[in-house]
PDB file of N, CA and C in Angstrom:
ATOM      1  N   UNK A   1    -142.744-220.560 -88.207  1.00  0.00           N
ATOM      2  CA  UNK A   1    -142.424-221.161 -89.481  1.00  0.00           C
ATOM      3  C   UNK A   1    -141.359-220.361 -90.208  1.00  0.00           C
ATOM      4  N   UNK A   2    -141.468-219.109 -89.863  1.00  0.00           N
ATOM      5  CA  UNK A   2    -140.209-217.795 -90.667  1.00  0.00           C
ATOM      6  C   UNK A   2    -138.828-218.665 -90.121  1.00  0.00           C
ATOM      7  N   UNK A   3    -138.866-218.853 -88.582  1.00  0.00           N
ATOM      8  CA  UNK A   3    -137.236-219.088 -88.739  1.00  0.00           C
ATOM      9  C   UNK A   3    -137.279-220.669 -88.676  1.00  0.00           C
ATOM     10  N   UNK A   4    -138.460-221.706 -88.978  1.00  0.00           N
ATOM     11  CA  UNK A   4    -137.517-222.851 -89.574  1.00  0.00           C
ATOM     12  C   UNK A   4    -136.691-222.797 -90.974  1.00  0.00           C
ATOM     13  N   UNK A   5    -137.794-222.206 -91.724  1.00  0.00           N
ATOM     14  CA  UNK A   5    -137.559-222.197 -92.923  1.00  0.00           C
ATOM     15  C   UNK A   5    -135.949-221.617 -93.216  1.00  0.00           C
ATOM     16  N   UNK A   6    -135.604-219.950 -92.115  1.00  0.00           N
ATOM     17  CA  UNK A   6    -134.850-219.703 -92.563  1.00  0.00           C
ATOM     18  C   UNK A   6    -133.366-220.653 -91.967  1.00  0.00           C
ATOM     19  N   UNK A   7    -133.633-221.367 -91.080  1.00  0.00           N
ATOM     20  CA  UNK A   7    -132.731-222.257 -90.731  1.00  0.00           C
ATOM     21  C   UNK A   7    -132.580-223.417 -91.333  1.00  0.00           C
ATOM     22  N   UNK A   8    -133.567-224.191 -92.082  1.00  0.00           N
ATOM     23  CA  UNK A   8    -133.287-225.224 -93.090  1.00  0.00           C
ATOM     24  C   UNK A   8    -132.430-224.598 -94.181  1.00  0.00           C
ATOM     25  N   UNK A   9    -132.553-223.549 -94.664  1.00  0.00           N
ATOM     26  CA  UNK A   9    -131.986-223.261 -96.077  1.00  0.00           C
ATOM     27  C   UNK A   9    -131.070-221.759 -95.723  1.00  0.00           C
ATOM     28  N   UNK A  10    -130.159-222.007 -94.580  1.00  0.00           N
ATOM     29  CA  UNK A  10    -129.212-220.864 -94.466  1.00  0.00           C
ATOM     30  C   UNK A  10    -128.285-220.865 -95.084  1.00  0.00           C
ATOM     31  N   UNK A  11    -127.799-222.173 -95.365  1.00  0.00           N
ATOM     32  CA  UNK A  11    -126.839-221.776 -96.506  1.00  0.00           C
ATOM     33  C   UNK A  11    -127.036-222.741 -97.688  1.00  0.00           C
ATOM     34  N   UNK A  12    -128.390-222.177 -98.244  1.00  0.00           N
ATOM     35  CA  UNK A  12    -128.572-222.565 -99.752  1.00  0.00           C
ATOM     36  C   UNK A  12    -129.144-221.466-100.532  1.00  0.00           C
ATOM     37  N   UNK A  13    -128.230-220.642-101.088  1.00  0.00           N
ATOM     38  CA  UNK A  13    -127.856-219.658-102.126  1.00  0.00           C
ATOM     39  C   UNK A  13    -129.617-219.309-102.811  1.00  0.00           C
ATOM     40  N   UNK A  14    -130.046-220.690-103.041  1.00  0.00           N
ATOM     41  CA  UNK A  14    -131.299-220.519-104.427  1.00  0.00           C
ATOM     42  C   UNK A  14    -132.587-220.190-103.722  1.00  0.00           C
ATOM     43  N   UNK A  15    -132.751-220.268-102.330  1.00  0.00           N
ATOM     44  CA  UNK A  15    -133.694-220.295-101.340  1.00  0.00           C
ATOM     45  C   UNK A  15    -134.157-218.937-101.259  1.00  0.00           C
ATOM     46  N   UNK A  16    -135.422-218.077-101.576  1.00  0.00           N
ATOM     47  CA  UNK A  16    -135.535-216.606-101.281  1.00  0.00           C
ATOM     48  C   UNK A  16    -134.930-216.314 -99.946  1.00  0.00           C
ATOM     49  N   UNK A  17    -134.731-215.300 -99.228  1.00  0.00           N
ATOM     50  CA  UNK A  17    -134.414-214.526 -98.033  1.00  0.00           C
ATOM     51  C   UNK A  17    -135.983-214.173 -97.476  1.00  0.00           C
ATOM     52  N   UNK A  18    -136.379-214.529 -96.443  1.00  0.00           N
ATOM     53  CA  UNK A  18    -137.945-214.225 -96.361  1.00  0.00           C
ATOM     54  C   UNK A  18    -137.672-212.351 -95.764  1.00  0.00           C
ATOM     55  N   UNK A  19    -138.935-211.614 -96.168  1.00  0.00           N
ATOM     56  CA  UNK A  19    -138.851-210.574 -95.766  1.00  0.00           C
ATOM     57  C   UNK A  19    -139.481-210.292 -94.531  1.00  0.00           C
ATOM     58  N   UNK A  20    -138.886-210.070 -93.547  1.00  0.00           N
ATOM     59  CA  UNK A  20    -139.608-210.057 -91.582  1.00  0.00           C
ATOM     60  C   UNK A  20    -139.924-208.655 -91.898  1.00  0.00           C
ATOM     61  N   UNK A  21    -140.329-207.809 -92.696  1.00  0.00           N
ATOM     62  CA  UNK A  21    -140.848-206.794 -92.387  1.00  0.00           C
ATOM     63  C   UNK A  21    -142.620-207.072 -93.150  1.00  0.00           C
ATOM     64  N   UNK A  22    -142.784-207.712 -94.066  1.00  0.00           N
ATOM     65  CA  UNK A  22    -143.610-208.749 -94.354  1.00  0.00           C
ATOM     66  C   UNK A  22    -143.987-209.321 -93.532  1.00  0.00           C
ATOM     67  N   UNK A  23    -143.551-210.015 -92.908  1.00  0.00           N
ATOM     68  CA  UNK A  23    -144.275-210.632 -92.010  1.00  0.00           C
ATOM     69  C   UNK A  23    -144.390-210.386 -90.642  1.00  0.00           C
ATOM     70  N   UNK A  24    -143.959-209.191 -90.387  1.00  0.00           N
ATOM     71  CA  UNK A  24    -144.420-208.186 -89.585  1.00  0.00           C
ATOM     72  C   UNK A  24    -145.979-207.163 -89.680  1.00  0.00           C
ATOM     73  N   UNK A  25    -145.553-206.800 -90.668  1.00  0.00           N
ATOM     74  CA  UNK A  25    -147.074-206.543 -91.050  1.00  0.00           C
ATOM     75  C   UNK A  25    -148.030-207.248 -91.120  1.00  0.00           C
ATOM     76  N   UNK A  26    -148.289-208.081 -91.851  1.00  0.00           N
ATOM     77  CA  UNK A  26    -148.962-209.603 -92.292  1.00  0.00           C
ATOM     78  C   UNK A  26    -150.122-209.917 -90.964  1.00  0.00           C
ATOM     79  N   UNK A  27    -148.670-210.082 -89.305  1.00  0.00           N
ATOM     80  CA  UNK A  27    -148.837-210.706 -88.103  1.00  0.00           C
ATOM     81  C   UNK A  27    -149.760-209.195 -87.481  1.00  0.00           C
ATOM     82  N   UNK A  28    -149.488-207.996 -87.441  1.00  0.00           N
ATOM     83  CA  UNK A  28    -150.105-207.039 -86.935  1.00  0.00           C
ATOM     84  C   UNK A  28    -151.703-206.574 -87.548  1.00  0.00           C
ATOM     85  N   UNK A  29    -151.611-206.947 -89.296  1.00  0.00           N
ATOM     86  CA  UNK A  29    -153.184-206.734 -89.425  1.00  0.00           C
ATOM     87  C   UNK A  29    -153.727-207.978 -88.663  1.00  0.00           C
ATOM     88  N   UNK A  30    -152.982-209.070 -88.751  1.00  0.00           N
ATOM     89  CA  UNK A  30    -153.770-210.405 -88.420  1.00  0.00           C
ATOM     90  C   UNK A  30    -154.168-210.185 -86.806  1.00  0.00           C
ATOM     91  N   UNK A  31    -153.910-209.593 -86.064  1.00  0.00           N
ATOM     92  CA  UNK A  31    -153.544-209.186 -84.498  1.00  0.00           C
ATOM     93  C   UNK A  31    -155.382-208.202 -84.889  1.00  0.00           C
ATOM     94  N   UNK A  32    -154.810-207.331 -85.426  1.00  0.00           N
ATOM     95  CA  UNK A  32    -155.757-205.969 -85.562  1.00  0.00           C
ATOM     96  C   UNK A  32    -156.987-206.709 -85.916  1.00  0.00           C
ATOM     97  N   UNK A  33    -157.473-207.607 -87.086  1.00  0.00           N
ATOM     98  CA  UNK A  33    -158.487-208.453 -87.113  1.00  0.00           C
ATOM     99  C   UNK A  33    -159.022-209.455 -86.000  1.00  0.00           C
ATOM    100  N   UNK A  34    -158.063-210.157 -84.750  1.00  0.00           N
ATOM    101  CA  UNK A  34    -158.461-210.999 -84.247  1.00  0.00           C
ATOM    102  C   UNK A  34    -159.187-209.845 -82.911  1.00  0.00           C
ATOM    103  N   UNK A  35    -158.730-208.777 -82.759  1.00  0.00           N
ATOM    104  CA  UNK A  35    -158.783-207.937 -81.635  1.00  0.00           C
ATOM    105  C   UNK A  35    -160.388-207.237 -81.849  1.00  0.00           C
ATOM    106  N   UNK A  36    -160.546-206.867 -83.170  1.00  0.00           N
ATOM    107  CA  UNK A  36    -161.642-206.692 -83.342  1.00  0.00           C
ATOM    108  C   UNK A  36    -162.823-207.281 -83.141  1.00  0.00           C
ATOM    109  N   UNK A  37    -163.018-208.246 -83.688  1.00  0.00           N
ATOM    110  CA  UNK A  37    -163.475-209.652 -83.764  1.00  0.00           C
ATOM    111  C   UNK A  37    -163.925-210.106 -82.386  1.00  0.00           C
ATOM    112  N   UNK A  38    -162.639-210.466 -81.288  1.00  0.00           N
ATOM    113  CA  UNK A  38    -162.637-210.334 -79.765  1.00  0.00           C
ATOM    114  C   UNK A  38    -163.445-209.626 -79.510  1.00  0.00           C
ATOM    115  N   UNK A  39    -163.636-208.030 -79.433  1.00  0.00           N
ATOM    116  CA  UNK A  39    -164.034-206.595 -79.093  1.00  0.00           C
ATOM    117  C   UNK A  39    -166.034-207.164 -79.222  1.00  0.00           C
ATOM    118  N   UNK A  40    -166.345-207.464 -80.200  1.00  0.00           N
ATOM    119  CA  UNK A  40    -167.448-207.930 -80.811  1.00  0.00           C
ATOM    120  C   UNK A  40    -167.955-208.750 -80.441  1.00  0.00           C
ATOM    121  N   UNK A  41    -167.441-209.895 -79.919  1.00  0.00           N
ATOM    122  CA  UNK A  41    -167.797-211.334 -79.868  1.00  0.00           C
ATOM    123  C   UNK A  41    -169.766-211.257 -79.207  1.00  0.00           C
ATOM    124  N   UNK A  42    -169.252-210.562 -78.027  1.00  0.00           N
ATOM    125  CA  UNK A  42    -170.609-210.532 -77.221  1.00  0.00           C
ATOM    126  C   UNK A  42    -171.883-209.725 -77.882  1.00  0.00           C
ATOM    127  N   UNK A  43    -171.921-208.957 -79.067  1.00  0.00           N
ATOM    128  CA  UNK A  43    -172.832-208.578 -79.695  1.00  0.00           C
ATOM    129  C   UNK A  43    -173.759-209.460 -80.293  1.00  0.00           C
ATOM    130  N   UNK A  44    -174.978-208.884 -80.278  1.00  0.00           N
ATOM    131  CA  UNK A  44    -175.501-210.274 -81.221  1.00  0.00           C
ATOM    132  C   UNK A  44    -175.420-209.821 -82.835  1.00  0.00           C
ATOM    133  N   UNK A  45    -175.780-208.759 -83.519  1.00  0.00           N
ATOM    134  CA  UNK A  45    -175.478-208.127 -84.347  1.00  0.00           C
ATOM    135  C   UNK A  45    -174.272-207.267 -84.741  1.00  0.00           C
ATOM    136  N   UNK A  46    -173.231-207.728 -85.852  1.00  0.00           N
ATOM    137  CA  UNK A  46    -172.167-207.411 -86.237  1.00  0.00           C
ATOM    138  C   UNK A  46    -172.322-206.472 -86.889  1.00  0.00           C
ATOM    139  N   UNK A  47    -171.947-204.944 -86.345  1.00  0.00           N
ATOM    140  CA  UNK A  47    -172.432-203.577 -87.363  1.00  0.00           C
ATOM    141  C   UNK A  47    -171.356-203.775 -88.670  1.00  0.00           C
ATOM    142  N   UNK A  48    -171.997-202.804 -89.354  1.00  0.00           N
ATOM    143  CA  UNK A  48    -171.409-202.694 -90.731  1.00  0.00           C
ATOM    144  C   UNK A  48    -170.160-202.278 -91.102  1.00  0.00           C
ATOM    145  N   UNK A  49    -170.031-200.971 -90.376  1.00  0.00           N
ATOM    146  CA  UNK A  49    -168.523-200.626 -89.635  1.00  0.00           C
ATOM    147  C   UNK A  49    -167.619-201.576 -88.877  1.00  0.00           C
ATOM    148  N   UNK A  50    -167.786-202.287 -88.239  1.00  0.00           N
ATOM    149  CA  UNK A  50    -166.943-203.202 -87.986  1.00  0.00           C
ATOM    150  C   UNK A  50    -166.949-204.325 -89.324  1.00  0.00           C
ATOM    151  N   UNK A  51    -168.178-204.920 -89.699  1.00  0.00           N
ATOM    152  CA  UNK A  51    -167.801-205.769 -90.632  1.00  0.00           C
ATOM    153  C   UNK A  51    -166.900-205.625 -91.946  1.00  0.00           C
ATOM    154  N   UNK A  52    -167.305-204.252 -92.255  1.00  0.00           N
ATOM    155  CA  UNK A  52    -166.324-203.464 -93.449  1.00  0.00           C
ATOM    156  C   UNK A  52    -164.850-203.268 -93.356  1.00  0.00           C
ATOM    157  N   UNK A  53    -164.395-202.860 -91.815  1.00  0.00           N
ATOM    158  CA  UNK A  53    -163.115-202.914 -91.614  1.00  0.00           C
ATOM    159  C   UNK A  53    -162.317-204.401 -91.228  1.00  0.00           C
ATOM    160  N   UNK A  54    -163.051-205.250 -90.944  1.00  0.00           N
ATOM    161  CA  UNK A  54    -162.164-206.442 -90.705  1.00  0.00           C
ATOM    162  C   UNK A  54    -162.365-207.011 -92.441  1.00  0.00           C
ATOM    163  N   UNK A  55    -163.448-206.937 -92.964  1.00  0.00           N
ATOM    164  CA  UNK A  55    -163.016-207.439 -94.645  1.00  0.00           C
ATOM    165  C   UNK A  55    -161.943-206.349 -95.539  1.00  0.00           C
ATOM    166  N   UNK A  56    -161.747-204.687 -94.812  1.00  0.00           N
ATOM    167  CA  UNK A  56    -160.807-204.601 -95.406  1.00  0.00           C
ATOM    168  C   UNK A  56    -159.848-204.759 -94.972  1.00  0.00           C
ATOM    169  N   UNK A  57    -159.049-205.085 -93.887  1.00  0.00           N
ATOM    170  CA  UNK A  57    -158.050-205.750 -93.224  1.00  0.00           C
ATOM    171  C   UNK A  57    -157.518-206.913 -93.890  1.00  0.00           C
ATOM    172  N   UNK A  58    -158.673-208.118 -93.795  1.00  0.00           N
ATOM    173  CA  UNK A  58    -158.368-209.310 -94.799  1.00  0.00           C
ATOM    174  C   UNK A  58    -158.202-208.977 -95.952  1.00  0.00           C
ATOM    175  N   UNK A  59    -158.577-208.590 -96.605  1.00  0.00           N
ATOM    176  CA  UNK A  59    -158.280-208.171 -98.302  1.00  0.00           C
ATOM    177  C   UNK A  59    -157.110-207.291 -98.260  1.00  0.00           C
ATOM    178  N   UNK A  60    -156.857-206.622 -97.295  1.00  0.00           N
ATOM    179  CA  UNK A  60    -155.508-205.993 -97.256  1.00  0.00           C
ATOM    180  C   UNK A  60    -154.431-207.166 -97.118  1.00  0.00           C
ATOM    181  N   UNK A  61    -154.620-207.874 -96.328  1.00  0.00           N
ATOM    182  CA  UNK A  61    -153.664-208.980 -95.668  1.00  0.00           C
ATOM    183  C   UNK A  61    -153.415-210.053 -96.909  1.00  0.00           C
ATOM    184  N   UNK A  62    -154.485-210.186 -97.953  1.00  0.00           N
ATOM    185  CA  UNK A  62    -154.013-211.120 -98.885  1.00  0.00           C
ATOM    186  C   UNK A  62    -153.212-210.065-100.354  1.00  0.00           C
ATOM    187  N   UNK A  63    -153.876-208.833 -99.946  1.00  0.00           N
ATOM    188  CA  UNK A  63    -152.918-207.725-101.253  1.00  0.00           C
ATOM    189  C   UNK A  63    -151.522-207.953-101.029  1.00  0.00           C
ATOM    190  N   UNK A  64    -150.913-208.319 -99.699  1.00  0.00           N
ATOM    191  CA  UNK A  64    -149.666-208.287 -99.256  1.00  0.00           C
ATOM    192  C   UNK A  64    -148.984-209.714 -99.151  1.00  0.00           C
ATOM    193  N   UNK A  65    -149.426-210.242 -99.064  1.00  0.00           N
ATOM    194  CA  UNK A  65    -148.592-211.626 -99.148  1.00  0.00           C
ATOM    195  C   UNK A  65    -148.631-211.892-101.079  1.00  0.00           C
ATOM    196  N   UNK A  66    -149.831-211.244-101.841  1.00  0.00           N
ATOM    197  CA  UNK A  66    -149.643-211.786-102.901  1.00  0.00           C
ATOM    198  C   UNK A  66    -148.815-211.001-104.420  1.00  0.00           C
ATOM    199  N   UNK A  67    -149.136-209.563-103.594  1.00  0.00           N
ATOM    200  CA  UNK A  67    -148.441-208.322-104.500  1.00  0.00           C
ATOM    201  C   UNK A  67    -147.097-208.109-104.078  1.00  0.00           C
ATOM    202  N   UNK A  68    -146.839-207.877-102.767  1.00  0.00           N
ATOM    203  CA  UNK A  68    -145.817-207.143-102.180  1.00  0.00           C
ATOM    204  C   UNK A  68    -144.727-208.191-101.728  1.00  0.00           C
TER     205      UNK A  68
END
């Protein structure tokens, strides 16, 4: 979706510039959460330590698309 967008509006001046280092990050916690998650699947009980770090991952992942 990064490079339709940036190909619909390459040359329209008023359009933000998306930041790929943003969404570089963004794609690597999202990676780091799905990997975890994966890692887990076969447990029947989700420890606390894992559950704590993939909610702070997500809550990291929305600090950044909405602050940064």
């Amino acid at each position: 979706m990064v490079g339709i967008n940036q190909m619909m509006h390459a040359d329209d001046p008023t359009v933000e510039v998306l930041d790929h280092v943003k969404v570089a990050i963004k794609s690597t916690v999202l990676i780091a959460i799905l990997v975890i998650g994966y890692l887990n699947i076969k447990k029947s009980v989700l420890s606390n330590k894992v559950w704590a770090v993939m909610t702070l991952l997500a809550t990291a992942n929305i600090v950044i698309a909405v602050f940064i």
